[in-house]
N, C-alpha and C. Protein backbone atom coordinates (compact mmCIF):
# COMPACT_ATOMS: atom_id res chain seq x y z
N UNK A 1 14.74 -8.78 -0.97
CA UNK A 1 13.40 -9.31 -0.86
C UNK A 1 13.16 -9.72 0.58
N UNK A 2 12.03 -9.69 0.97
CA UNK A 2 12.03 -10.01 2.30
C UNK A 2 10.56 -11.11 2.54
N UNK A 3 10.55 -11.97 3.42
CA UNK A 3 9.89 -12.68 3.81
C UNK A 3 9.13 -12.50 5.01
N UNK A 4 7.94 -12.63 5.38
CA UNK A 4 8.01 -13.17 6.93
C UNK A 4 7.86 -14.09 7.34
N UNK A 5 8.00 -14.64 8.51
CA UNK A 5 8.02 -15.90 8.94
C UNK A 5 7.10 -17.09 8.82
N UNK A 6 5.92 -16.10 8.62
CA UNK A 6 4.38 -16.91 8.19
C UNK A 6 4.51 -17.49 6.81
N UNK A 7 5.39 -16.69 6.20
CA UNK A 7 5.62 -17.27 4.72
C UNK A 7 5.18 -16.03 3.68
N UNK A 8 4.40 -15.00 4.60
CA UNK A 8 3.76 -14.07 4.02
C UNK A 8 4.94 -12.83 3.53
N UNK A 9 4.70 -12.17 2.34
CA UNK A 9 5.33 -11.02 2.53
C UNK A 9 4.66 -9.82 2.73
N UNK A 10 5.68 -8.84 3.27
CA UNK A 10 4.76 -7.51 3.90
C UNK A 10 5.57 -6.38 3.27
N UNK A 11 5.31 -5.20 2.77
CA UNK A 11 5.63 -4.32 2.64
C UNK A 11 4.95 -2.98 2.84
N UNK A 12 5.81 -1.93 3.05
CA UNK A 12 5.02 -0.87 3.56
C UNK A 12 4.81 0.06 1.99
N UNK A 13 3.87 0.87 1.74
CA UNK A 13 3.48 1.57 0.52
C UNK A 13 3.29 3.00 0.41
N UNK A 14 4.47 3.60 -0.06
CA UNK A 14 4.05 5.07 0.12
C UNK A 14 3.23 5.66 -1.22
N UNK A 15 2.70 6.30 -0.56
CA UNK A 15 1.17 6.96 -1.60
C UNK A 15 1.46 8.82 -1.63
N UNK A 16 1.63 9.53 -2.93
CA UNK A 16 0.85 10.28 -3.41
C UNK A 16 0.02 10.14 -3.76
N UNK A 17 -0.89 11.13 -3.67
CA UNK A 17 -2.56 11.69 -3.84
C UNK A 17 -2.89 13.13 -3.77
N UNK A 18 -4.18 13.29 -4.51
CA UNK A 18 -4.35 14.45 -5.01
C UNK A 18 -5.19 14.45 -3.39
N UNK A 19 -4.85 16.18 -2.82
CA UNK A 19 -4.87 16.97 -1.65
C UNK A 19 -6.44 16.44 -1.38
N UNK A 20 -7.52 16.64 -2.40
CA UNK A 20 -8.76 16.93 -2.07
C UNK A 20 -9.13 15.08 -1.35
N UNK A 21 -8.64 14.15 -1.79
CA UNK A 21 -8.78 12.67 -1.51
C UNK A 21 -7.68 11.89 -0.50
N UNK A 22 -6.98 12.54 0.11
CA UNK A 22 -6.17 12.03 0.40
C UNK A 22 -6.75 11.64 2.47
N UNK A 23 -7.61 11.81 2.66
CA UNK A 23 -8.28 11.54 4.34
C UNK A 23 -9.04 10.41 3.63
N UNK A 24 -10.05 10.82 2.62
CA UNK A 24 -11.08 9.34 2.49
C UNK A 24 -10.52 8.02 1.96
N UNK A 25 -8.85 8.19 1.14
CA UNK A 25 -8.43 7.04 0.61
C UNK A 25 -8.22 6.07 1.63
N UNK A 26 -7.88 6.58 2.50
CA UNK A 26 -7.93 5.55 3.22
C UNK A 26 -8.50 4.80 3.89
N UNK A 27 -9.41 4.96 3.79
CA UNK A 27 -10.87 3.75 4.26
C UNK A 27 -10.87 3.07 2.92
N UNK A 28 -10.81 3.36 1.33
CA UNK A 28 -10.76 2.48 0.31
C UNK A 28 -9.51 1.37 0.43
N UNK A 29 -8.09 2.18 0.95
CA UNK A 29 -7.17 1.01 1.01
C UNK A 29 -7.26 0.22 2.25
N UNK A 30 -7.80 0.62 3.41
CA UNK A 30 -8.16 -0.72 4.32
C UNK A 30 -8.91 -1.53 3.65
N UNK A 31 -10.14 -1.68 2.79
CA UNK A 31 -11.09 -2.39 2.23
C UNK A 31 -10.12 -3.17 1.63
N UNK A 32 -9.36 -3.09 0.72
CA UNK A 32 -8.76 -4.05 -0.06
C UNK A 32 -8.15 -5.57 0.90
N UNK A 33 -8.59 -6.55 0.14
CA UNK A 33 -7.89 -7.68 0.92
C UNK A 33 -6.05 -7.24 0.67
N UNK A 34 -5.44 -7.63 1.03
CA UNK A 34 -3.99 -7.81 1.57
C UNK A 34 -3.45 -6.56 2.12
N UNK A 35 -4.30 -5.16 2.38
CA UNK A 35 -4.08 -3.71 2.73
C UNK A 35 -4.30 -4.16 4.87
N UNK A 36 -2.97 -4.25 5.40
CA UNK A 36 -3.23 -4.82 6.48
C UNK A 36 -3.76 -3.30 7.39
N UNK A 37 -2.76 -2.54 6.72
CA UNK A 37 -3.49 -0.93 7.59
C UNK A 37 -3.11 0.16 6.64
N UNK A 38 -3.63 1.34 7.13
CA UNK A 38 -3.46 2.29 6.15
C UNK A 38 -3.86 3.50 6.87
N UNK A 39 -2.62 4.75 6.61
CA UNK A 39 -2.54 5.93 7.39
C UNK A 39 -2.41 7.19 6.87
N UNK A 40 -3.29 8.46 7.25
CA UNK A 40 -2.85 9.70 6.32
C UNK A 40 -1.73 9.98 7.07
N UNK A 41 -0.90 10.07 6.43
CA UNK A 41 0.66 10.91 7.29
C UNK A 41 0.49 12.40 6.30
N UNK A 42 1.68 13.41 7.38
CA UNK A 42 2.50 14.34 6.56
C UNK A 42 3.77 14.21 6.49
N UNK A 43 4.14 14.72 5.55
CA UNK A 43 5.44 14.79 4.30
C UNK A 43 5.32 14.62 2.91
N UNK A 44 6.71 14.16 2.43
CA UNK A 44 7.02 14.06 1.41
C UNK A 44 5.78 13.33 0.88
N UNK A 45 4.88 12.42 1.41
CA UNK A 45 4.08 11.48 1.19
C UNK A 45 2.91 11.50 1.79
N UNK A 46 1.80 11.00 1.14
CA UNK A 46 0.46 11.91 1.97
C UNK A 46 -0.59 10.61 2.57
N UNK A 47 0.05 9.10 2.29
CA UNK A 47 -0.72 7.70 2.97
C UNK A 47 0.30 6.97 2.91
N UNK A 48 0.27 6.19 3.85
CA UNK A 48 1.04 4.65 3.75
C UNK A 48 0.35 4.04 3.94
N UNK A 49 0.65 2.98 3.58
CA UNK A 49 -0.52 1.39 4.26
C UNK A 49 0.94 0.68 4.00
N UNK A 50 0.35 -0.88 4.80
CA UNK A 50 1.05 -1.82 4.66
C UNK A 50 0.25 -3.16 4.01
N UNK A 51 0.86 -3.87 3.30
CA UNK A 51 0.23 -5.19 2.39
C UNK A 51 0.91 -6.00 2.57
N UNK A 52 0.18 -7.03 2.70
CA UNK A 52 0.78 -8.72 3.11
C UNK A 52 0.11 -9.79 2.30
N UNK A 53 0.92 -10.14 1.70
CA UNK A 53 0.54 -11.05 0.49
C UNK A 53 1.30 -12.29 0.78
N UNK A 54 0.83 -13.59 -0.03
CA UNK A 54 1.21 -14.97 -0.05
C UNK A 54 2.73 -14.92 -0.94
N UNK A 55 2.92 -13.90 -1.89
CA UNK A 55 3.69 -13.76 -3.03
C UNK A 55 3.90 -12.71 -3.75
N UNK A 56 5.13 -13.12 -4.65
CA UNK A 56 5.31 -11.62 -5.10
C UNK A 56 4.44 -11.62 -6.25
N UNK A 57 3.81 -11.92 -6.82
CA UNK A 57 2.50 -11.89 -7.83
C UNK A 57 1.54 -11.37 -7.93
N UNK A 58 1.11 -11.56 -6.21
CA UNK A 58 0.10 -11.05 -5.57
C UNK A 58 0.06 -10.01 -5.09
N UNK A 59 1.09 -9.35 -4.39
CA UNK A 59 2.40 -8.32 -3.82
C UNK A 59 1.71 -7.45 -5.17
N UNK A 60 2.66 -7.95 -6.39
CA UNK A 60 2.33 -6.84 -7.40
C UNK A 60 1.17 -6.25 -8.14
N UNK A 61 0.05 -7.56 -8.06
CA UNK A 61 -1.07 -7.35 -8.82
C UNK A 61 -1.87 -6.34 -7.83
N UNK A 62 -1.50 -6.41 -6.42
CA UNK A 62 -2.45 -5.44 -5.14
C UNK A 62 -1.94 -4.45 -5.48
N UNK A 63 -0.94 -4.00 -5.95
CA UNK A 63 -0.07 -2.59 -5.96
C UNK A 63 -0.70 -2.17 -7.59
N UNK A 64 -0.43 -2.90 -8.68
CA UNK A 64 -0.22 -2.41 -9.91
C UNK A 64 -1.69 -1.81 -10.25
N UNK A 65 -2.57 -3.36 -10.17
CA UNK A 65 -4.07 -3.01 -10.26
C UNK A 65 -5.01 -2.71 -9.14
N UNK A 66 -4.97 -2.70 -8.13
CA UNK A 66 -5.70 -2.25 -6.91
C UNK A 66 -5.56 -1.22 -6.35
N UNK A 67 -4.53 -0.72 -6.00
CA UNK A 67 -4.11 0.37 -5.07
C UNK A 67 -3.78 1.67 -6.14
N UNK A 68 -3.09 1.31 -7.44
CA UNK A 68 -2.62 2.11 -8.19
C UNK A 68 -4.32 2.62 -8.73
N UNK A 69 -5.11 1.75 -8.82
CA UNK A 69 -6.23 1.90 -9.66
C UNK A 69 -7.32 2.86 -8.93
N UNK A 70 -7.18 3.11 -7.28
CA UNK A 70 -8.17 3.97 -7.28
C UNK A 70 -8.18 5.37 -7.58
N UNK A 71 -8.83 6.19 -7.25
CA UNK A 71 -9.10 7.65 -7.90
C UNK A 71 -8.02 8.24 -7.53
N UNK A 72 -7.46 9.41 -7.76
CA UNK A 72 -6.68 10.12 -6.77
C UNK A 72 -5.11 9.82 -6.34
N UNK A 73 -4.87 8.40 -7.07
CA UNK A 73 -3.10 8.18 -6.37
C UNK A 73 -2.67 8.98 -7.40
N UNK A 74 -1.39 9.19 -7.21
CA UNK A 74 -0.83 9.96 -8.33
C UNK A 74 0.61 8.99 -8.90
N UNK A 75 1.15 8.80 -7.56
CA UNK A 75 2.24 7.22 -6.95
C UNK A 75 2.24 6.62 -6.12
N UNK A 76 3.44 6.12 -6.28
CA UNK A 76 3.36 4.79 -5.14
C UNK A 76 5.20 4.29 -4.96
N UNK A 77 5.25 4.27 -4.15
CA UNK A 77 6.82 3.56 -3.29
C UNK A 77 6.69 2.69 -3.13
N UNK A 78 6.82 1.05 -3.34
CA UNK A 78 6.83 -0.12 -2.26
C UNK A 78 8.24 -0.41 -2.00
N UNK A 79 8.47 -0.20 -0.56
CA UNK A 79 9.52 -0.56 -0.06
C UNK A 79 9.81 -2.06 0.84
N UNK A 80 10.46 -3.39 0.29
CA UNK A 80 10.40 -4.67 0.79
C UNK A 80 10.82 -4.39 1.87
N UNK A 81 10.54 -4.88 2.75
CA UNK A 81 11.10 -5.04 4.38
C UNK A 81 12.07 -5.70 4.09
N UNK A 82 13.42 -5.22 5.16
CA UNK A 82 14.47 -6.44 4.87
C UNK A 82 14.91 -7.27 5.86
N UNK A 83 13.86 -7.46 7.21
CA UNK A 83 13.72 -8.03 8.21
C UNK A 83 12.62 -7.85 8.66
């Protein structure tokens, strides 16, 4: 589990998405509060963003119901920082 110093935690989020959505999602996951940035990459994985939350509650509810919930993800990776 990882912390940051603010007290906040941060993790980075890898995203599948369907080909045709995968440039505009990411203006939906900057919108979200705790979505600190968010990037189309190539590879294995087609967005990352990063989220910074007060908790792991919050951590999960941004991932489970927010991020998972818009159109087009297919998955999702959250990987805790471990520094």
């Amino acid at each position: 589990m990882s912390e940051a110093i603010d007290g906040q935690i941060k993790a980075p989020v890898l995203i599948r998405v369907e080909p045709s959505v995968a440039k505009a999602l990411v203006g939906e996951l900057e919108a979200l509060e705790g979505v600190t940035e968010a990037h189309f990459i190539y590879g294995p994985y087609d967005v990352y963003c990063i989220i910074d939350c007060p908790n792991y509650d919050a951590l999960n509810d941004l991932v489970m119901y927010n991020i998972r919930g818009i159109n087009g993800i297919k998955s999702t990776t959250t990987c805790y920082l471990a520094s």
